[in-house]
C-alpha atoms as a PDB file:
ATOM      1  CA  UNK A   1     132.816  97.974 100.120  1.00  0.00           C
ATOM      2  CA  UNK A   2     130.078  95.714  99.405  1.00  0.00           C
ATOM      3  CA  UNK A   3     128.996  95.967  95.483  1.00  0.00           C
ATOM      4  CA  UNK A   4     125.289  94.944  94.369  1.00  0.00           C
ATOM      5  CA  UNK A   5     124.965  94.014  90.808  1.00  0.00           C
ATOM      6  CA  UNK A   6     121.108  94.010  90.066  1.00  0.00           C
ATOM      7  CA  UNK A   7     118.726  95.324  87.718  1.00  0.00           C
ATOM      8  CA  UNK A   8     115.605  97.403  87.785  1.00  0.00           C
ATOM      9  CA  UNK A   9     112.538  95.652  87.913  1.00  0.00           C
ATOM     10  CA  UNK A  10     113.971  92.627  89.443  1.00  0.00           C
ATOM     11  CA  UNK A  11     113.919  90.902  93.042  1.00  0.00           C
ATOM     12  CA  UNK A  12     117.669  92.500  93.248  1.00  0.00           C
ATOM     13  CA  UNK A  13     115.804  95.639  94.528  1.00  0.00           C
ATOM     14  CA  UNK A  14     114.822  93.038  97.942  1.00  0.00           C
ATOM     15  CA  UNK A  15     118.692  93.155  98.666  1.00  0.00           C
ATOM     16  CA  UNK A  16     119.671  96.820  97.895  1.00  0.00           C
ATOM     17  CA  UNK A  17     116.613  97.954 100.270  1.00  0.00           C
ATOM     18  CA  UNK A  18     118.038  95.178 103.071  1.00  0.00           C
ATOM     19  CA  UNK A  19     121.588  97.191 102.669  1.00  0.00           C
ATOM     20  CA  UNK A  20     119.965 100.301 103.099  1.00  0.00           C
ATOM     21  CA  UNK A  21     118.341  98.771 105.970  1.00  0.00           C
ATOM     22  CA  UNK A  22     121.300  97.360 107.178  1.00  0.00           C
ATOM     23  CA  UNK A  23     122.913 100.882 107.183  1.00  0.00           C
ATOM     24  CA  UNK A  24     125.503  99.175 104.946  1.00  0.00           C
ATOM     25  CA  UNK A  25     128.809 100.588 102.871  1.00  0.00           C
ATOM     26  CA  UNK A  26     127.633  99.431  99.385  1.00  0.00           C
ATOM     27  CA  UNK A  27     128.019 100.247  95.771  1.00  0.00           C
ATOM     28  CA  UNK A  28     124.476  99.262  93.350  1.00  0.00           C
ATOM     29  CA  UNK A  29     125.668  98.411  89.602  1.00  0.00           C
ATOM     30  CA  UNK A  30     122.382  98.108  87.958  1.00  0.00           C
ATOM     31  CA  UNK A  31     122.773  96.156  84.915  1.00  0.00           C
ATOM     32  CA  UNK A  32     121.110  97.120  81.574  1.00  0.00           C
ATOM     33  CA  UNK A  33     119.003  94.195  80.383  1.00  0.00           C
ATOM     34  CA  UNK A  34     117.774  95.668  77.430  1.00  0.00           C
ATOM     35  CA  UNK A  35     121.485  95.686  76.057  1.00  0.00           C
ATOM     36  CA  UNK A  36     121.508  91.881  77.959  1.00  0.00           C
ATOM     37  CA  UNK A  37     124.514  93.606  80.163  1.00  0.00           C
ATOM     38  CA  UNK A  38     123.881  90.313  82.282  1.00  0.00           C
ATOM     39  CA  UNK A  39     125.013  87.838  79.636  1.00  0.00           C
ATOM     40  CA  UNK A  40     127.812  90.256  78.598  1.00  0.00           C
ATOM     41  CA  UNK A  41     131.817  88.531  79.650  1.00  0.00           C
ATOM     42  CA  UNK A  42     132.178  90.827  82.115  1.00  0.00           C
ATOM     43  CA  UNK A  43     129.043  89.925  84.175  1.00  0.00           C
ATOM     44  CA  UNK A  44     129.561  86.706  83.486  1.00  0.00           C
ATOM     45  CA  UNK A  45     133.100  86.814  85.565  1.00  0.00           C
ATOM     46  CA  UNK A  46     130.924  87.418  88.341  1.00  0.00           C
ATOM     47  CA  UNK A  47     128.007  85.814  87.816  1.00  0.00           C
ATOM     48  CA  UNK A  48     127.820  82.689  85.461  1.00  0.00           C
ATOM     49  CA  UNK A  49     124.347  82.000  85.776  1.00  0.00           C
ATOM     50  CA  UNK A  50     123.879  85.226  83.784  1.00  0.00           C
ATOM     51  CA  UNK A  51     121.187  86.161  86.901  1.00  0.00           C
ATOM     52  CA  UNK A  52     120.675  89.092  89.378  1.00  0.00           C
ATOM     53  CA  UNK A  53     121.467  89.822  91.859  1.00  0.00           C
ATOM     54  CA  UNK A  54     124.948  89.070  92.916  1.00  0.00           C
ATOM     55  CA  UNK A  55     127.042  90.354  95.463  1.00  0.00           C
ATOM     56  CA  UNK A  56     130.331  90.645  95.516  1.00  0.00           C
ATOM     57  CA  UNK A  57     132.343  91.091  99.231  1.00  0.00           C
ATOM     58  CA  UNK A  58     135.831  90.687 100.007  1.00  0.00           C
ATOM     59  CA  UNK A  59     135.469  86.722 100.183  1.00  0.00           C
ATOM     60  CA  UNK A  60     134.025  86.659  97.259  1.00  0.00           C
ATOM     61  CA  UNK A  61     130.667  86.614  95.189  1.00  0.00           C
ATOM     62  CA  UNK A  62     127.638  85.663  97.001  1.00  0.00           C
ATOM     63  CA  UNK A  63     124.363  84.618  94.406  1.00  0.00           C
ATOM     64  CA  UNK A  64     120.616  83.923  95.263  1.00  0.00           C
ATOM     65  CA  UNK A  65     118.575  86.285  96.878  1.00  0.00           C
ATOM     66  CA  UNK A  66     117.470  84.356 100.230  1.00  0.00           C
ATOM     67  CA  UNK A  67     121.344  83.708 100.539  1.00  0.00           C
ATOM     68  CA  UNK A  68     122.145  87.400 100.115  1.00  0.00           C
ATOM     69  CA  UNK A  69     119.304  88.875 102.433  1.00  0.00           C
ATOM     70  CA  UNK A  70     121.065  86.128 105.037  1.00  0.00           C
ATOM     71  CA  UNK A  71     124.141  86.938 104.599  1.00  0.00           C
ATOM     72  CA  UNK A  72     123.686  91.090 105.391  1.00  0.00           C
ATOM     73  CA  UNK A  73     121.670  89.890 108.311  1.00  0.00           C
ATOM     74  CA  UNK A  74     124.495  88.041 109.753  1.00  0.00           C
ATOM     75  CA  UNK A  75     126.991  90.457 108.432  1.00  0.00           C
ATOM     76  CA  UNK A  76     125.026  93.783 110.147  1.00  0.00           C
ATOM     77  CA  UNK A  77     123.787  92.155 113.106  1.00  0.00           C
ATOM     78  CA  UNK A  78     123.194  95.246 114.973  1.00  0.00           C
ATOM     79  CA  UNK A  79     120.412  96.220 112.535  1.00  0.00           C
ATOM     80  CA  UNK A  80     118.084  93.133 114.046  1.00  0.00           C
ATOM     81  CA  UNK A  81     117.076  91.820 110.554  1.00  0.00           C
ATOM     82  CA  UNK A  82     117.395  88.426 111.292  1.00  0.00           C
ATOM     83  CA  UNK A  83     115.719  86.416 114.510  1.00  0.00           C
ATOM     84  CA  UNK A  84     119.347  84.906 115.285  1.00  0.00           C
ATOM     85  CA  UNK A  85     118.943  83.165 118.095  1.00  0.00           C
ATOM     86  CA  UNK A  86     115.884  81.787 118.560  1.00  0.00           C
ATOM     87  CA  UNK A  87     116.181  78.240 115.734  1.00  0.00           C
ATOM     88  CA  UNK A  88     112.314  78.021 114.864  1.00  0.00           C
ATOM     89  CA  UNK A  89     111.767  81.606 113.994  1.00  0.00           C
ATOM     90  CA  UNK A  90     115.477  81.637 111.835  1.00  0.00           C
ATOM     91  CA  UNK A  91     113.260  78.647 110.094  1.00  0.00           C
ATOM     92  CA  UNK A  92     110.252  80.211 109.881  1.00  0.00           C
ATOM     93  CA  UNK A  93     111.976  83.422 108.041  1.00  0.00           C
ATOM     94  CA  UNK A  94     114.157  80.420 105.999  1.00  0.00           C
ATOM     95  CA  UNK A  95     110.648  79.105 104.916  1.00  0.00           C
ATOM     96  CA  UNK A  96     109.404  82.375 104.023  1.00  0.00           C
ATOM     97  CA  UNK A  97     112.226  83.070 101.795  1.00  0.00           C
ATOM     98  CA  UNK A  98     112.525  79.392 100.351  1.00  0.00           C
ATOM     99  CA  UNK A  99     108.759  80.160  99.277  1.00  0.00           C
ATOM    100  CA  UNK A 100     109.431  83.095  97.738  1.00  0.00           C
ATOM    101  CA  UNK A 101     112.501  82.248  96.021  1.00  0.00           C
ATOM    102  CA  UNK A 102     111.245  78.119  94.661  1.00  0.00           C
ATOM    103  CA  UNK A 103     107.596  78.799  94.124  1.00  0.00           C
ATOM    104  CA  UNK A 104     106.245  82.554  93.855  1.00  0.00           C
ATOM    105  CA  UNK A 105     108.968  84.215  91.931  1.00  0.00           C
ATOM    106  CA  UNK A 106     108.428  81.615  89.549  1.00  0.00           C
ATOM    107  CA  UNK A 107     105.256  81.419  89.093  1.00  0.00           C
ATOM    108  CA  UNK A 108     105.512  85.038  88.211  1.00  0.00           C
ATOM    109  CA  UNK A 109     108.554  84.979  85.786  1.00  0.00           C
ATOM    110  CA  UNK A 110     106.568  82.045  83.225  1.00  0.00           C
ATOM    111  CA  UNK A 111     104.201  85.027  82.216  1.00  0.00           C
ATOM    112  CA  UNK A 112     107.274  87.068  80.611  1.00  0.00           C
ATOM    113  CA  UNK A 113     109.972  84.070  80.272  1.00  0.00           C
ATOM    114  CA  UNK A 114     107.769  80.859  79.222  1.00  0.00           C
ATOM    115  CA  UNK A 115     110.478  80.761  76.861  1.00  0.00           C
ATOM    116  CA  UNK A 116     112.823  79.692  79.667  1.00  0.00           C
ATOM    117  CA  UNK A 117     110.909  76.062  80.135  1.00  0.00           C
ATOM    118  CA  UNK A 118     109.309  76.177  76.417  1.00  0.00           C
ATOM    119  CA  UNK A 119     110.041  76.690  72.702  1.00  0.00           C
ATOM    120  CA  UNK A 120     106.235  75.898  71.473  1.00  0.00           C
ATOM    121  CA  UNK A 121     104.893  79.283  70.954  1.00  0.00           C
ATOM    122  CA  UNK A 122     101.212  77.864  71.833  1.00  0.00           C
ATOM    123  CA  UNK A 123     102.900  76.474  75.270  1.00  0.00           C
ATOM    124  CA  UNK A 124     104.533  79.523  75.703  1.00  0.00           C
ATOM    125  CA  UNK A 125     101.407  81.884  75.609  1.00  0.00           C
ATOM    126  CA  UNK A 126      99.327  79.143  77.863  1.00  0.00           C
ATOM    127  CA  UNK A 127     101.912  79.678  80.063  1.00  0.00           C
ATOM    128  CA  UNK A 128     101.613  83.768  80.306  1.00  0.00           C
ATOM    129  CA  UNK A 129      97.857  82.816  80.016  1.00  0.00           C
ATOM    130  CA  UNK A 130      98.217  80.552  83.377  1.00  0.00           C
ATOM    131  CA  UNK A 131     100.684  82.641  85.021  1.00  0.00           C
ATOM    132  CA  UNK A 132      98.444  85.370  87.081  1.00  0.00           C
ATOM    133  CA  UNK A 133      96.044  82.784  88.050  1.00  0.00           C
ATOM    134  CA  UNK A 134      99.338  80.733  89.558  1.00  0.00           C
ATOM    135  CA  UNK A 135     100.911  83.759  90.782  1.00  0.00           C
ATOM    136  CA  UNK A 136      97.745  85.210  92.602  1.00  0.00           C
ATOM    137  CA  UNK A 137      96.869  81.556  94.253  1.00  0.00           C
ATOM    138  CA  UNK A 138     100.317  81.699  96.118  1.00  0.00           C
ATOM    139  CA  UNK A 139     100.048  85.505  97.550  1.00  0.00           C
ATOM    140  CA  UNK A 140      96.908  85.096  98.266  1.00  0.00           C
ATOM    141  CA  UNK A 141      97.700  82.310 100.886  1.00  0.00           C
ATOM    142  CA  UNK A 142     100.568  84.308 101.971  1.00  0.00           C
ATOM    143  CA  UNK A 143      97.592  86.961 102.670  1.00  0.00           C
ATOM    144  CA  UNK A 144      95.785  84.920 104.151  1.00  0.00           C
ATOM    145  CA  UNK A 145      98.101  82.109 105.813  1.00  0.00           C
ATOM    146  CA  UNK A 146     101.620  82.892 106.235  1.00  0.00           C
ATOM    147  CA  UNK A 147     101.674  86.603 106.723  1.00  0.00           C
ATOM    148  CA  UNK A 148     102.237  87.310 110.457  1.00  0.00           C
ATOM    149  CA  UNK A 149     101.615  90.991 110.795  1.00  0.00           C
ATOM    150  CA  UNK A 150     102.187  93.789 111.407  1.00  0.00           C
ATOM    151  CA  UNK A 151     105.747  92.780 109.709  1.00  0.00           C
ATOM    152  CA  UNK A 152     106.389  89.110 107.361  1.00  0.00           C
ATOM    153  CA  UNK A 153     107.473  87.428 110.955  1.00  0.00           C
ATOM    154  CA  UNK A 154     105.430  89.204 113.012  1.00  0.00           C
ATOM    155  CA  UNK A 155     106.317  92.396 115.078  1.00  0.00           C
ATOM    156  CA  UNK A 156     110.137  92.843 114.349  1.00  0.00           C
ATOM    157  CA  UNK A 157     110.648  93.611 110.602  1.00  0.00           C
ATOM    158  CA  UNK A 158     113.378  91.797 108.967  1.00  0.00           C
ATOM    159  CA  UNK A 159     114.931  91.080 105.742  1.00  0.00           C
ATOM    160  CA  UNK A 160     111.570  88.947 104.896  1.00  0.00           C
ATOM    161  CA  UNK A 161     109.745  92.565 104.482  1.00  0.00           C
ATOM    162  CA  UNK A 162     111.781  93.951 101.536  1.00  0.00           C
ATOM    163  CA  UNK A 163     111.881  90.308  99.554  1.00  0.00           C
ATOM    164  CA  UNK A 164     107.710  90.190  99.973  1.00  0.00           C
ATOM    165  CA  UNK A 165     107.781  94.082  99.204  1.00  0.00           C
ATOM    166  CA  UNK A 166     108.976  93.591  95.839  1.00  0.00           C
ATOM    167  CA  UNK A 167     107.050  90.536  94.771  1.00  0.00           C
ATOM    168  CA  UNK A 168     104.160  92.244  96.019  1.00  0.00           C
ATOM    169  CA  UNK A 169     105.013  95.630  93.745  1.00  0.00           C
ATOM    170  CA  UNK A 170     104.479  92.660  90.640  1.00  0.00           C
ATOM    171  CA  UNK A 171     100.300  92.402  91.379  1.00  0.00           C
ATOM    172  CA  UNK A 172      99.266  95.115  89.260  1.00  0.00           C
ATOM    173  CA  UNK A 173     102.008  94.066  86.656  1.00  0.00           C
ATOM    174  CA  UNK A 174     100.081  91.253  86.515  1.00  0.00           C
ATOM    175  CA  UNK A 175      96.602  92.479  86.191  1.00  0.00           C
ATOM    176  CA  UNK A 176      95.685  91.636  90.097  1.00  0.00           C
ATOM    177  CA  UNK A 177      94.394  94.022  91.949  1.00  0.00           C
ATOM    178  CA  UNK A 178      96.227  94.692  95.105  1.00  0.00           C
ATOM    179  CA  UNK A 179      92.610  95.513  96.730  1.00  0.00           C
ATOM    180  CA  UNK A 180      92.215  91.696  96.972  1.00  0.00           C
ATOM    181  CA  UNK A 181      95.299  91.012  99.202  1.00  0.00           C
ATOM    182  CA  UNK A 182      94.771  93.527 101.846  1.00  0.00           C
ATOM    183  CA  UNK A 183      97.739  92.496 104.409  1.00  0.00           C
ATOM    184  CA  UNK A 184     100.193  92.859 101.596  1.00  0.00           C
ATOM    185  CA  UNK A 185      98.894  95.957 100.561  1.00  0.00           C
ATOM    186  CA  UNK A 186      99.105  97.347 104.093  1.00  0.00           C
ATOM    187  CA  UNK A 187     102.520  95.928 104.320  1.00  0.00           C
ATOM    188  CA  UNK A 188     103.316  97.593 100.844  1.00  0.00           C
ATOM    189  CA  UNK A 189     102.047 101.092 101.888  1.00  0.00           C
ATOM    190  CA  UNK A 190     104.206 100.760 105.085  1.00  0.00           C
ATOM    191  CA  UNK A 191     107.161  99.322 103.513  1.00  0.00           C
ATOM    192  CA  UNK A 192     107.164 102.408 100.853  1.00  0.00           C
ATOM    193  CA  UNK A 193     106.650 104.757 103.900  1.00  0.00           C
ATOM    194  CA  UNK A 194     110.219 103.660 105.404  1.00  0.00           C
ATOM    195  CA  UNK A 195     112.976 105.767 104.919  1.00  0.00           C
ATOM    196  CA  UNK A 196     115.179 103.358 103.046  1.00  0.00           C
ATOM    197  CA  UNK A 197     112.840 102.341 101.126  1.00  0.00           C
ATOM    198  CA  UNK A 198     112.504 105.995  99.858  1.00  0.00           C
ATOM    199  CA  UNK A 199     115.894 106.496  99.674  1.00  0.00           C
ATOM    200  CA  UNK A 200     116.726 103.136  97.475  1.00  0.00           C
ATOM    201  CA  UNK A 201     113.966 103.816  95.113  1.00  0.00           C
ATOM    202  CA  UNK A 202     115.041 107.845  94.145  1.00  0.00           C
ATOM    203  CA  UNK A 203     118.827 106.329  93.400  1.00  0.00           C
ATOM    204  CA  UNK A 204     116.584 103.547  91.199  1.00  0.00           C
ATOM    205  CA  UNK A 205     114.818 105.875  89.360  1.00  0.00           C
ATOM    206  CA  UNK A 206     118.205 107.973  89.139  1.00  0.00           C
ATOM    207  CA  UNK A 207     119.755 105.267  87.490  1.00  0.00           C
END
């Protein structure tokens, strides 16, 4: 069995909704942050970077969301999440998730962990100051740019949907209004609709 170590709130939610898509065999340990489970010994067997999510298979531990998302797509072929075959779309859903991963998520995370690049607390609150602005400026070309429609590649959904899903869930956390990105919000709505996506988020909020 596959076993998801991840954390609520974070972009490990992008991979537990791609198992459920998947229709995979998996176990979700959500780690406490507010007792910093993730920098606790035992996490840190699996995970040294003291990050989630992390998977653990029977090869061994697998880190890095667009790596993970990859890796069920390969793993569950039969659930199409993935354009294998076809070498510019695989690199246009690569680019997608390389995005994501180097640039957006990022941008995000210096409102609530400035003190990750900076220990000057005036640098540190121009940094949650700049953040939304940053943040916004790279969904909304997503919006308007790289969003295909109706799914993140374009007709078949794939494991690009439930990464851009959960960044997307951040806008109102970070006082944007989701109004002003209507093809993510459309994408949101549907992507909430599905029935995995229902089904990951009542175990979430089960704990």
């Amino acid at each position: 069995m596959l076993r998801l170590h991840t954390g609520r709130g974070t972009i490990g939610l992008a991979c537990e909704l791609a198992l459920a898509e998947a229709g995979a065999d998996y176990e979700a340990h959500r780690l406490n942050f507010a007792e910093n489970e993730q920098r606790g010994a035992a996490y840190l067997a699996v995970n040294p970077k003291s990050r989630v999510p992390a998977l653990e298979t029977e090869r061994g531990v697998i880190t890095e969301a667009p790596a993970i998302l990859g890796y069920i797509a390969r793993t569950f072929p039969q659930a199409r999440l993935m354009p294998e075959g076809d070498a510019f779309a695989m690199a246009q859903a690569e680019s997608l998730m390389s995005y994501l991963c180097s640039w957006v998520h990022p941008a995000a995370a210096h409102r609530y962990r400035g003190y990750r690049w900076a220990d000057d607390p005036a640098a540190i609150a121009d940094m949650r100051r700049k953040a939304p602005e940053v943040f916004g400026e790279a969904m909304r070309l997503i919006d308007e740019r790289l969003f295909a429609a109706p799914w993140a590649l374009g007709e078949a959904f794939s494991v690009c949907d439930p990464y851009l899903y959960v960044i997307t869930s951040w806008l109102p956390r970070d006082g944007l209004d989701m109004a002003a990105f209507p093809r993510l919000a459309d994408h949101f709505a549907r992507m909430g609709e599905r029935p995995a996506t229902r089904a990951v988020l009542v175990a979430v909020e089960a704990g």
